[in-house]
PDB file of N, CA and C in Angstrom:
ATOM      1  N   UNK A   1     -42.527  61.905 -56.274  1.00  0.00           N
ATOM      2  CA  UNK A   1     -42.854  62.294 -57.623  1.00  0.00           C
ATOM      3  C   UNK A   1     -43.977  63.330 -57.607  1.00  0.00           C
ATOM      4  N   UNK A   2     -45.109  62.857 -57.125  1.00  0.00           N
ATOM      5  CA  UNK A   2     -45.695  63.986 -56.745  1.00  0.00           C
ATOM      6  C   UNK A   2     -45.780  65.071 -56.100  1.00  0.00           C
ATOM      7  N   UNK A   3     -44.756  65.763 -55.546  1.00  0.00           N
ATOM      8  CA  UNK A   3     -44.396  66.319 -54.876  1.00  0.00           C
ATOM      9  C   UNK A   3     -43.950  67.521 -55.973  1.00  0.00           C
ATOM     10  N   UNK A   4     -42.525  67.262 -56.486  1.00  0.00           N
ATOM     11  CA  UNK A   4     -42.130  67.618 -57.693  1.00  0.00           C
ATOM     12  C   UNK A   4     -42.555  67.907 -58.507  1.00  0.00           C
ATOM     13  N   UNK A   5     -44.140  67.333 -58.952  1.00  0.00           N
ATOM     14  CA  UNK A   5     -45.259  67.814 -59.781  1.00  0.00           C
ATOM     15  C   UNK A   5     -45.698  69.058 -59.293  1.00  0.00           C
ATOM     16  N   UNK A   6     -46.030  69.269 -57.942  1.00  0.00           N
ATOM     17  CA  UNK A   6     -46.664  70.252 -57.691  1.00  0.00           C
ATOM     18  C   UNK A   6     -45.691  71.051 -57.183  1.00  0.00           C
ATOM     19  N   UNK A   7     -44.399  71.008 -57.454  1.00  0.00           N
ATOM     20  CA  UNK A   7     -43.312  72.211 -57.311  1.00  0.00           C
ATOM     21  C   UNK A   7     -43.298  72.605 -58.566  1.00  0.00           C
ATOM     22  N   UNK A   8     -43.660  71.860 -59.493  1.00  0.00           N
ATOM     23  CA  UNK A   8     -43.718  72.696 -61.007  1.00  0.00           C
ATOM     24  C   UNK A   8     -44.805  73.061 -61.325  1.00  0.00           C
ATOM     25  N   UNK A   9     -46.275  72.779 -60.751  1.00  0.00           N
ATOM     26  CA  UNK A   9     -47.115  73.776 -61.083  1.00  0.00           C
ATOM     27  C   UNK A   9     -47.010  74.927 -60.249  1.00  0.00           C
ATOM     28  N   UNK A  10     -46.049  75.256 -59.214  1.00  0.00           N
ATOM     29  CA  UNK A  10     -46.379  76.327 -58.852  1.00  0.00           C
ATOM     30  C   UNK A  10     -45.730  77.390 -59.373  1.00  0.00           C
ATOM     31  N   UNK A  11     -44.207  76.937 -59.737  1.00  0.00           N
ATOM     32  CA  UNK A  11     -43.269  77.707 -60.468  1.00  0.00           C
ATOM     33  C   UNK A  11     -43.971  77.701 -61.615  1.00  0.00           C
ATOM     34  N   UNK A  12     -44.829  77.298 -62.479  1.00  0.00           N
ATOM     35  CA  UNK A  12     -45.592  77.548 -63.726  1.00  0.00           C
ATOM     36  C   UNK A  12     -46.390  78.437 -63.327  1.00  0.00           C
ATOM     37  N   UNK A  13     -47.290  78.839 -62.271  1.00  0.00           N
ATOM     38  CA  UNK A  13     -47.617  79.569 -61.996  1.00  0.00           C
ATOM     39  C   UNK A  13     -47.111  81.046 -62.226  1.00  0.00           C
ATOM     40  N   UNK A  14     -46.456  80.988 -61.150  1.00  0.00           N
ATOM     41  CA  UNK A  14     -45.259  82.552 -61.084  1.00  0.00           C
ATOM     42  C   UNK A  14     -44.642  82.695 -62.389  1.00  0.00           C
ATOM     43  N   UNK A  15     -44.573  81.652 -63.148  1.00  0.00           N
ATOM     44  CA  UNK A  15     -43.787  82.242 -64.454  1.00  0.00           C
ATOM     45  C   UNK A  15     -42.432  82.143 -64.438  1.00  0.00           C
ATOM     46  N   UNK A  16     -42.045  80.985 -63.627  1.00  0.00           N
ATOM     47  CA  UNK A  16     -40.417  81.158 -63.285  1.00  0.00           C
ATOM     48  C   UNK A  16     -39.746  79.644 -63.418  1.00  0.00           C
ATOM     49  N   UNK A  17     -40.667  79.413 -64.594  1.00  0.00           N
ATOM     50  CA  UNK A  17     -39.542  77.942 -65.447  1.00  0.00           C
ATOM     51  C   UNK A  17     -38.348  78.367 -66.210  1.00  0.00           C
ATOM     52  N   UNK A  18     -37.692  76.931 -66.027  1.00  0.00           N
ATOM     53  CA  UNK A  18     -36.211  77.197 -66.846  1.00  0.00           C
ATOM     54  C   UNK A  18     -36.730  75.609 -67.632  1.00  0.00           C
ATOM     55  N   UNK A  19     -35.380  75.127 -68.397  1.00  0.00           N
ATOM     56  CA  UNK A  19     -35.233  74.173 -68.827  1.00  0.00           C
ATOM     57  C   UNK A  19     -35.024  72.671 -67.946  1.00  0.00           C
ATOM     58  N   UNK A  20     -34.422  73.201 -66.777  1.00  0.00           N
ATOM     59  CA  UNK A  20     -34.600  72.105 -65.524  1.00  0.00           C
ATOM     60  C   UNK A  20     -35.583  72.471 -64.689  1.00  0.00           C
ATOM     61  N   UNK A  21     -36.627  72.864 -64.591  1.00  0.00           N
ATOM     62  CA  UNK A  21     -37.602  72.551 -63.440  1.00  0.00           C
ATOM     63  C   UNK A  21     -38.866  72.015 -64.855  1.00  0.00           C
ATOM     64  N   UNK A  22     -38.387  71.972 -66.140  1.00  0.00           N
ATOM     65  CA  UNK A  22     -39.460  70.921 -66.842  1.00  0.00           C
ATOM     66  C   UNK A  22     -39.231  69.459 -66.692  1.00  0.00           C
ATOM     67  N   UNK A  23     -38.203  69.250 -66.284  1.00  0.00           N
ATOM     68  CA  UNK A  23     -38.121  67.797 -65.953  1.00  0.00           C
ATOM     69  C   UNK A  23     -39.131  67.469 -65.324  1.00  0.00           C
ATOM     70  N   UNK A  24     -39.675  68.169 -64.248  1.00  0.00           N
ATOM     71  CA  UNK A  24     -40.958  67.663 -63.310  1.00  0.00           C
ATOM     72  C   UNK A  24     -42.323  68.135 -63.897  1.00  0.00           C
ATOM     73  N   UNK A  25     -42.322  68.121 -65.180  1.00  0.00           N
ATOM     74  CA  UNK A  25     -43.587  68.638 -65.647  1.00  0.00           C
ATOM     75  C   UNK A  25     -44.169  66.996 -66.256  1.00  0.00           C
ATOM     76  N   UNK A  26     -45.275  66.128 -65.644  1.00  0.00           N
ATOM     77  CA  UNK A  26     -45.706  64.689 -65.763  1.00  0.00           C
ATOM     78  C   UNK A  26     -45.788  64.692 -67.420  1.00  0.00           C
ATOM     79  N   UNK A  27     -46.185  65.948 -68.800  1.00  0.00           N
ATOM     80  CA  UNK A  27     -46.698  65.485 -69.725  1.00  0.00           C
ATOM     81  C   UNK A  27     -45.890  64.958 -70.767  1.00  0.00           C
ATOM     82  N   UNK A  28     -44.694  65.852 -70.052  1.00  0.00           N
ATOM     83  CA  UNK A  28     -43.237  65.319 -70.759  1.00  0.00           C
ATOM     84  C   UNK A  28     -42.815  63.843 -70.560  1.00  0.00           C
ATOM     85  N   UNK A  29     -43.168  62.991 -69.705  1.00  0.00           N
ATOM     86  CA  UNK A  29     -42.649  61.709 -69.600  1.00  0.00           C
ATOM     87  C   UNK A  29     -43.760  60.814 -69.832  1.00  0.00           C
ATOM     88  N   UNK A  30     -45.408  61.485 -69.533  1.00  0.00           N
ATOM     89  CA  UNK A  30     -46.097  60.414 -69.552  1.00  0.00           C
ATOM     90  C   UNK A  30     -46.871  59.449 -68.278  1.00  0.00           C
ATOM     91  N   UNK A  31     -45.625  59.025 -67.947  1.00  0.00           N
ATOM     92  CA  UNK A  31     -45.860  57.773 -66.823  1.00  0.00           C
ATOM     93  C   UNK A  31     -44.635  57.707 -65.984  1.00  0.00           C
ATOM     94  N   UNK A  32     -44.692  56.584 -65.390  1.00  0.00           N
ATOM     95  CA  UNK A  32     -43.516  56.114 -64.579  1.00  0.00           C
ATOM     96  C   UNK A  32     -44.051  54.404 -64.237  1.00  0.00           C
ATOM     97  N   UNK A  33     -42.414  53.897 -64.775  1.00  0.00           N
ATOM     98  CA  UNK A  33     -42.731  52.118 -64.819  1.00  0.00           C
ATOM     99  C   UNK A  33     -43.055  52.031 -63.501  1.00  0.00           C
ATOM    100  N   UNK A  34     -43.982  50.686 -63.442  1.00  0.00           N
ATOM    101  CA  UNK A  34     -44.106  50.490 -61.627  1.00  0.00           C
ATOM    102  C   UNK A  34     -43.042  49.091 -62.165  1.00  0.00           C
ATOM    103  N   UNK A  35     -42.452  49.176 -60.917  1.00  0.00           N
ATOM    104  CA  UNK A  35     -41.016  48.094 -60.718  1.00  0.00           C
ATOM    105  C   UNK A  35     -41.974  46.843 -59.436  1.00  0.00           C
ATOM    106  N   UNK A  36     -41.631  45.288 -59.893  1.00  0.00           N
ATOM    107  CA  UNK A  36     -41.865  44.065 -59.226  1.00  0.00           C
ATOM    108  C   UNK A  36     -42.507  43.999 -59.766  1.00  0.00           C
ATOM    109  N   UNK A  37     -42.876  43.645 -60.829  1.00  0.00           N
ATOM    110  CA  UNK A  37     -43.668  43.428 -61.903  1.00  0.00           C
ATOM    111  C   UNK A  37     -42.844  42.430 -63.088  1.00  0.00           C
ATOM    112  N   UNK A  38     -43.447  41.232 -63.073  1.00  0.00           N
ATOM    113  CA  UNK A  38     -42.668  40.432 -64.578  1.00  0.00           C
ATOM    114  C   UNK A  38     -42.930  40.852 -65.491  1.00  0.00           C
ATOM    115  N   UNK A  39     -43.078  42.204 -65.904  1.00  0.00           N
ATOM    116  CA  UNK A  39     -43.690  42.550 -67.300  1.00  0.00           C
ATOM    117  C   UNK A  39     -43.196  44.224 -67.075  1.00  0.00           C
ATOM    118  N   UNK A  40     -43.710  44.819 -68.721  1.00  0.00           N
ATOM    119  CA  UNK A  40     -43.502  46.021 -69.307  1.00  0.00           C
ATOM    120  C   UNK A  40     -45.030  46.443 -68.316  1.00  0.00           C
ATOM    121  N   UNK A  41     -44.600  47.638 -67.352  1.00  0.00           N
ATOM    122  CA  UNK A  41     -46.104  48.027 -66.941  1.00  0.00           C
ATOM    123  C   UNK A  41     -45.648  49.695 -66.633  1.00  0.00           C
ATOM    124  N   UNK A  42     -46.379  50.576 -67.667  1.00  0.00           N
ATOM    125  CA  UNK A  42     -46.117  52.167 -66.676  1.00  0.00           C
ATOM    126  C   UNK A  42     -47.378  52.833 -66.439  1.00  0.00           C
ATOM    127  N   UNK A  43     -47.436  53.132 -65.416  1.00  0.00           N
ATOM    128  CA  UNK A  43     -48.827  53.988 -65.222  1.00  0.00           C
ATOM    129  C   UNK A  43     -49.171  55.548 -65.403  1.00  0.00           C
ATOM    130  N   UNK A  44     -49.880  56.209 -65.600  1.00  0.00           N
ATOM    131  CA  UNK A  44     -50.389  57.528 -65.931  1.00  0.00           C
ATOM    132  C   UNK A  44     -51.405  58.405 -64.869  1.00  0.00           C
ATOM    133  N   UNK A  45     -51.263  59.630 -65.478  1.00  0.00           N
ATOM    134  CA  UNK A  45     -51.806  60.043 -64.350  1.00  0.00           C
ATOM    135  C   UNK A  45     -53.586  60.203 -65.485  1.00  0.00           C
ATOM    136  N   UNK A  46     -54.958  60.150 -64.475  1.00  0.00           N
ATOM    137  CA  UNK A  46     -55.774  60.145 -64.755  1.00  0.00           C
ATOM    138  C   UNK A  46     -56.408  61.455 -65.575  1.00  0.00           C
ATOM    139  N   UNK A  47     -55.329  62.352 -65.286  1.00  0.00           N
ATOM    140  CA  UNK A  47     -55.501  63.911 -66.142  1.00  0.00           C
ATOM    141  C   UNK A  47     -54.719  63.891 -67.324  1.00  0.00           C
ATOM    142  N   UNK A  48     -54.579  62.706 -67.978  1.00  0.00           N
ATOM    143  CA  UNK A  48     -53.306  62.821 -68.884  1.00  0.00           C
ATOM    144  C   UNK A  48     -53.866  63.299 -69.569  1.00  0.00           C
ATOM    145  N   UNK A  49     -53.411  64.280 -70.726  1.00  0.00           N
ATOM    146  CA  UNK A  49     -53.958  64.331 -71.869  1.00  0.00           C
ATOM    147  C   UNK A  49     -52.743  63.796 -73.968  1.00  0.00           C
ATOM    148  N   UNK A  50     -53.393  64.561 -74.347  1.00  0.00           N
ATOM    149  CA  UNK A  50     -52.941  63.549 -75.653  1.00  0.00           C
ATOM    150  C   UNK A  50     -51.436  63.637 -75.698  1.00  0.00           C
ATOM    151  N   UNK A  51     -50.604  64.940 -75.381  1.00  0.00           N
ATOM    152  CA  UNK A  51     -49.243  65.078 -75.280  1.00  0.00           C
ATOM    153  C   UNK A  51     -48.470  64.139 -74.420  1.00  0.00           C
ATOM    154  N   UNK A  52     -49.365  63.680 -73.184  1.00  0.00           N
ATOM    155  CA  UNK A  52     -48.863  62.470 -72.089  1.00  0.00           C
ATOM    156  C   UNK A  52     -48.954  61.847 -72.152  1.00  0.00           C
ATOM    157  N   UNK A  53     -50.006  61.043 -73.150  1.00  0.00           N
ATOM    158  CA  UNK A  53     -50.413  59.877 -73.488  1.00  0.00           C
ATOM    159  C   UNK A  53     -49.719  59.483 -74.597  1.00  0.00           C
ATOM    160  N   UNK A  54     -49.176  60.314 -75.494  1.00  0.00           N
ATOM    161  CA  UNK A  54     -48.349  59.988 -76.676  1.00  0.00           C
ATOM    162  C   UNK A  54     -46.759  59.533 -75.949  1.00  0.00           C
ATOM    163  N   UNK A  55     -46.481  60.197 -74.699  1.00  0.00           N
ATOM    164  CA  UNK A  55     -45.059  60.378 -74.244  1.00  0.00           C
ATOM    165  C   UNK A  55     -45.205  58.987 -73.527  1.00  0.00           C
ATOM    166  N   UNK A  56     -46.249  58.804 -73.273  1.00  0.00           N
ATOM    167  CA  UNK A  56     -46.137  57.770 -71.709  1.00  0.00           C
ATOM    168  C   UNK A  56     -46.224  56.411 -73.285  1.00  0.00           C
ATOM    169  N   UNK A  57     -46.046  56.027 -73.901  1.00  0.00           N
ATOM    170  CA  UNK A  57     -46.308  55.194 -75.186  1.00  0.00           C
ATOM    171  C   UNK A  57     -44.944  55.002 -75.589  1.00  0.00           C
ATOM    172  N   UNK A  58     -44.577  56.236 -75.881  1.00  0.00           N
ATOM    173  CA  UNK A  58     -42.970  56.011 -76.174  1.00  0.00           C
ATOM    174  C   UNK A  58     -42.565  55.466 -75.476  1.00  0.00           C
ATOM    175  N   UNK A  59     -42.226  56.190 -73.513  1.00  0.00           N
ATOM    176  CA  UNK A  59     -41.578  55.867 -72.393  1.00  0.00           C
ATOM    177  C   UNK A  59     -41.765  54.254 -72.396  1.00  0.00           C
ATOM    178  N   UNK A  60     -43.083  53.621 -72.681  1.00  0.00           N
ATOM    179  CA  UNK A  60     -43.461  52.411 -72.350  1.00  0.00           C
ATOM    180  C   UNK A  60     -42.586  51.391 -73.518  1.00  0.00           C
ATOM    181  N   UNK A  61     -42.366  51.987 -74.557  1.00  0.00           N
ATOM    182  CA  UNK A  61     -41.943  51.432 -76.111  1.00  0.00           C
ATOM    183  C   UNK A  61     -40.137  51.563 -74.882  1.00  0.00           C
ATOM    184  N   UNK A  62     -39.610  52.388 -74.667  1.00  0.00           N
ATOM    185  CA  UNK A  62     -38.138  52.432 -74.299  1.00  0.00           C
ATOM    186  C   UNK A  62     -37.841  51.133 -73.111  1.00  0.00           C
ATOM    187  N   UNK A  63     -38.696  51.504 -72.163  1.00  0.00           N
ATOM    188  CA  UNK A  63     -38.819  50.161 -70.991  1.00  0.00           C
ATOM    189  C   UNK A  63     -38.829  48.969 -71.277  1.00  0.00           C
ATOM    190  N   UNK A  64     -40.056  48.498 -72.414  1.00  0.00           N
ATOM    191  CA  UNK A  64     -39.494  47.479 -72.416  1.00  0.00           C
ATOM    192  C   UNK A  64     -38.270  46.834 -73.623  1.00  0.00           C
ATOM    193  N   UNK A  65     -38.058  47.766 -74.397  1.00  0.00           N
ATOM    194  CA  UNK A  65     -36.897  48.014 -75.561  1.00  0.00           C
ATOM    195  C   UNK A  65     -35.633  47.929 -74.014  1.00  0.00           C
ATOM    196  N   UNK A  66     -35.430  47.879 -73.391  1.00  0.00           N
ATOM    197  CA  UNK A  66     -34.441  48.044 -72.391  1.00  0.00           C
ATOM    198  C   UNK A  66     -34.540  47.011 -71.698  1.00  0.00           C
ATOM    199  N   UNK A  67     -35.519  45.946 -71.447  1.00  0.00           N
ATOM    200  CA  UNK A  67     -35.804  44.937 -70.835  1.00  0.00           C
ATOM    201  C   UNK A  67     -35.444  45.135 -69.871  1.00  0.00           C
ATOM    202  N   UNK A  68     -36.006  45.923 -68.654  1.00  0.00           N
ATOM    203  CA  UNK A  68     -35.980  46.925 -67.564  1.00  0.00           C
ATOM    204  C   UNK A  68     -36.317  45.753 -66.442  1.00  0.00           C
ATOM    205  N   UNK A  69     -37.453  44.881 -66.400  1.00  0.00           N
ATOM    206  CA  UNK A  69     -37.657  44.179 -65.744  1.00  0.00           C
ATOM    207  C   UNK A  69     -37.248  42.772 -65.819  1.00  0.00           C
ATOM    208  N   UNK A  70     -36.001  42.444 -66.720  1.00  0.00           N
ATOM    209  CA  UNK A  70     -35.689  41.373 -66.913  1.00  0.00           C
ATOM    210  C   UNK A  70     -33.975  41.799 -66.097  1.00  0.00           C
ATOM    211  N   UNK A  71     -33.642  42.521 -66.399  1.00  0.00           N
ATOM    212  CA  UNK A  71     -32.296  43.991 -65.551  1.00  0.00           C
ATOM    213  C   UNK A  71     -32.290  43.469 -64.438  1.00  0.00           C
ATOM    214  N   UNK A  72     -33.326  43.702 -63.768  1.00  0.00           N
ATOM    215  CA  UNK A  72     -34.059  43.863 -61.907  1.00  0.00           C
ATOM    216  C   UNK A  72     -34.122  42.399 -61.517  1.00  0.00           C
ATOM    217  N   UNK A  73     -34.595  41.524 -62.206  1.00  0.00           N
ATOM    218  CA  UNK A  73     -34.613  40.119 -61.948  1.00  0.00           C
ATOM    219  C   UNK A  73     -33.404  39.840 -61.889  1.00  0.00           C
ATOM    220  N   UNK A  74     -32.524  40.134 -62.842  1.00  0.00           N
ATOM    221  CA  UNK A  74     -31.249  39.382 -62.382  1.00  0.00           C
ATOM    222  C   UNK A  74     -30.119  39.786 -62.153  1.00  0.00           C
ATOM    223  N   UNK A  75     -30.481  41.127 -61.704  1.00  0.00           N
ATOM    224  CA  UNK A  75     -29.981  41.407 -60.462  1.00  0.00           C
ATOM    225  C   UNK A  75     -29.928  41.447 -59.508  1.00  0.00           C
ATOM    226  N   UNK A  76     -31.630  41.477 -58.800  1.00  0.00           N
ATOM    227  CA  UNK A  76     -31.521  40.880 -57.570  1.00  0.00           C
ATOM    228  C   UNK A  76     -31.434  39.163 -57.174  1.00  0.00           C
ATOM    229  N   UNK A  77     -31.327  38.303 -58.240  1.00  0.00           N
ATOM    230  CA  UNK A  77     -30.955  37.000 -57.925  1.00  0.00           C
ATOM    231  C   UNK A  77     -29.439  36.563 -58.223  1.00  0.00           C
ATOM    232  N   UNK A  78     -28.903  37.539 -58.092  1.00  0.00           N
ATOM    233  CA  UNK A  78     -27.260  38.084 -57.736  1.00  0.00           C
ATOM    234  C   UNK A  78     -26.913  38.131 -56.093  1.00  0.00           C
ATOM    235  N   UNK A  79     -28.244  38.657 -55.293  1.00  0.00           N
ATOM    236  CA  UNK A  79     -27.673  39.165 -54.412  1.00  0.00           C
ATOM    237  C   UNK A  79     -27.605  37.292 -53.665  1.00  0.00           C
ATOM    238  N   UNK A  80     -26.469  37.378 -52.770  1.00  0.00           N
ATOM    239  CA  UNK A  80     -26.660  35.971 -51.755  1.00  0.00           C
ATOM    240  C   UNK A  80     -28.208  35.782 -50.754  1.00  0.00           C
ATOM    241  N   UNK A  81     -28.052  34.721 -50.805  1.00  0.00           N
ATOM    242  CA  UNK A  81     -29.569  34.479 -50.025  1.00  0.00           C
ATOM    243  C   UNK A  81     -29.337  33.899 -48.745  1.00  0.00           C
TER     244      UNK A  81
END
């Protein structure tokens, strides 16, 4: 993920965004859920500002509206043991 972040600040740099290399721009999403977790949890980056912090709120409102970590539980107590 971070990686991808800093392939889009560099192409922001040069001036050579499209509509798919904003996918990797962090302010647009916010966060990213951390997974093994019994709960709604997404984390942020410490530079967020108000546009990421509004997004990462939503993202967090969709996760657990999706019951994302209730998904993962039972699916992996699907797999044979």
């Amino acid at each position: 993920m971070k990686q991808g972040e800093a392939f889009y600040e560099i192409l922001r740099k040069k001036g050579l965004l499209d509509p798919y290399f904003e996918r990797f721009n962090f302010e647009n999403y916010g966060g990213a859920p951390v997974l093994g977790i019994n709960s709604t949890v997404v984390v942020g980056h410490g530079i967020s500002n108000d546009k990421a912090i509004y997004n990462m709120i939503l993202l967090t409102k969709d996760v657990h509206n999706a019951k994302l970590s209730e998904k993962i539980k039972q699916a992996l107590e699907s797999f044979p043991k």
